[in-house]
Protein backbone atom coordinates (compact mmCIF):
# COMPACT_ATOMS: atom_id res chain seq x y z
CA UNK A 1 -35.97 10.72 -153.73
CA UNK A 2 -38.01 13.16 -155.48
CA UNK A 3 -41.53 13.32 -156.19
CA UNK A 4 -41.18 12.20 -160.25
CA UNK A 5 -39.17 9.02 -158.49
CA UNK A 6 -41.27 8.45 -156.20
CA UNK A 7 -44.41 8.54 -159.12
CA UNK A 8 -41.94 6.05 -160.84
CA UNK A 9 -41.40 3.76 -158.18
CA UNK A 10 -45.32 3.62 -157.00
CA UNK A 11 -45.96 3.28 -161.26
CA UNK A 12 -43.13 0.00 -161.14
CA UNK A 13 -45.15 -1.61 -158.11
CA UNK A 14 -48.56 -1.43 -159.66
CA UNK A 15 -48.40 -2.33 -163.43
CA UNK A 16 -52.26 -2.14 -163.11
CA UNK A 17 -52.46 1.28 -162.75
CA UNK A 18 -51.44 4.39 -165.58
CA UNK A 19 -49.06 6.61 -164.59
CA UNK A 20 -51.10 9.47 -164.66
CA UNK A 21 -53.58 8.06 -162.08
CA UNK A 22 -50.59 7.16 -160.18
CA UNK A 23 -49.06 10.71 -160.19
CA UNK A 24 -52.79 12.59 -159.46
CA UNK A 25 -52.56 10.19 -156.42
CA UNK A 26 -49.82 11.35 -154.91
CA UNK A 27 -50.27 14.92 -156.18
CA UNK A 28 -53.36 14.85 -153.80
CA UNK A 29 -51.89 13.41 -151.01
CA UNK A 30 -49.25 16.38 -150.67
CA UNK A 31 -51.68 18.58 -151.28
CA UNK A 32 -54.17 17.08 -148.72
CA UNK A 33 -51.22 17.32 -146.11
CA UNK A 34 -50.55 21.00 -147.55
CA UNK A 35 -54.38 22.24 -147.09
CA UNK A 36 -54.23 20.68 -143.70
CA UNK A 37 -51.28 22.18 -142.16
CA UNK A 38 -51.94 25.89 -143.65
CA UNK A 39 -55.43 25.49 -141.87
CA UNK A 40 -53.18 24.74 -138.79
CA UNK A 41 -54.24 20.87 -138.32
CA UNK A 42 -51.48 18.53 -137.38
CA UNK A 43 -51.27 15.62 -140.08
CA UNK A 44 -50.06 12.11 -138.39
CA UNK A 45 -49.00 9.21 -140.88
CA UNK A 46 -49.06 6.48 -138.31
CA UNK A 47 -45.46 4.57 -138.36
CA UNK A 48 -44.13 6.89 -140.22
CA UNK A 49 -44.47 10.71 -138.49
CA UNK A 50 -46.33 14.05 -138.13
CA UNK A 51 -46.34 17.17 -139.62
CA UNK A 52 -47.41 20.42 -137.56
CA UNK A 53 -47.08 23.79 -137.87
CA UNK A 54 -45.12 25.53 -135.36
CA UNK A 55 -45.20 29.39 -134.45
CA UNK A 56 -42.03 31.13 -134.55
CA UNK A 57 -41.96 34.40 -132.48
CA UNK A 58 -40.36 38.06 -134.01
CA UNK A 59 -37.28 38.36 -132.81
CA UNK A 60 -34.17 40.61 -133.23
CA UNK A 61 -31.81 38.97 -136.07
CA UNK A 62 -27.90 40.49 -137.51
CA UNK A 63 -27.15 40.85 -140.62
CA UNK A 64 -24.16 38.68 -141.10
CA UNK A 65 -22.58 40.98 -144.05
CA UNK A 66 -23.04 43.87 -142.02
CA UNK A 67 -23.54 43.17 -138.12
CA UNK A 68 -26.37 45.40 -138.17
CA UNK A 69 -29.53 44.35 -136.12
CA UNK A 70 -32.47 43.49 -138.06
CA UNK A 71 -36.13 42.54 -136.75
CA UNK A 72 -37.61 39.13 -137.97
CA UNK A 73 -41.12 39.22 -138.22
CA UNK A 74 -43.39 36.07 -136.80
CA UNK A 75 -44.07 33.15 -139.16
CA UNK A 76 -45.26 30.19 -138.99
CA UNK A 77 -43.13 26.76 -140.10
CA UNK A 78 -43.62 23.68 -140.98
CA UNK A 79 -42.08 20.63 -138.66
CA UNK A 80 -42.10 17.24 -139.45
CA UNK A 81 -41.50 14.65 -136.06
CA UNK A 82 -40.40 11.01 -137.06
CA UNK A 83 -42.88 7.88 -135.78
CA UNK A 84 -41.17 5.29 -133.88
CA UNK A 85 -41.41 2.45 -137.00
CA UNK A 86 -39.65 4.67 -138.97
CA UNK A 87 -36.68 5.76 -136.48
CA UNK A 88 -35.98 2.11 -135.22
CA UNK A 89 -35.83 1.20 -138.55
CA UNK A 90 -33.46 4.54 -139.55
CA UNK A 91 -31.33 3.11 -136.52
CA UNK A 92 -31.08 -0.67 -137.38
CA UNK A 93 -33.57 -1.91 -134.59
């Protein structure tokens, strides 16, 4: 699902509410969860999972065309760990 289908589906459910307020809704919930992680805050949807920021170290990486050794500078990435809810549900339970 995308986000448009996801604005779509939330839209369908709630006839009561325009589409527009419907998409600045979610719109600010990503970007709520976006402002939290870059500030390095962990972001926990209860039942459903948690999204932290994790700290990769530099390391030495190969070029796969070439073979020849290339250094990968630290970043920072984004990892999302499921709730419970929603992997017994995922796995039938």
């Amino acid at each position: 699902m995308i986000r448009s289908e996801l604005i779509q589906s939330i839209a369908d459910e709630n006839p009561h509410l325009y589409q527009r307020d419907v998409e600045r809704i979610v719109n600010t919930v990503f970007d709520e969860i976006t402002e939290a992680m870059v500030r390095g805050d962990r972001v926990e949807l209860r039942g459903f999972g948690a999204f932290s920021v994790k700290q990769r170290e530099a390391r030495t990486g190969r070029n796969p065309r070439t073979g020849e050794s290339v250094e990968v500078p630290a970043k920072n990435v984004p990892f999302f760990k499921t709730g419970k809810l929603l992997r017994d549900r995922l796995n039938g339970k």
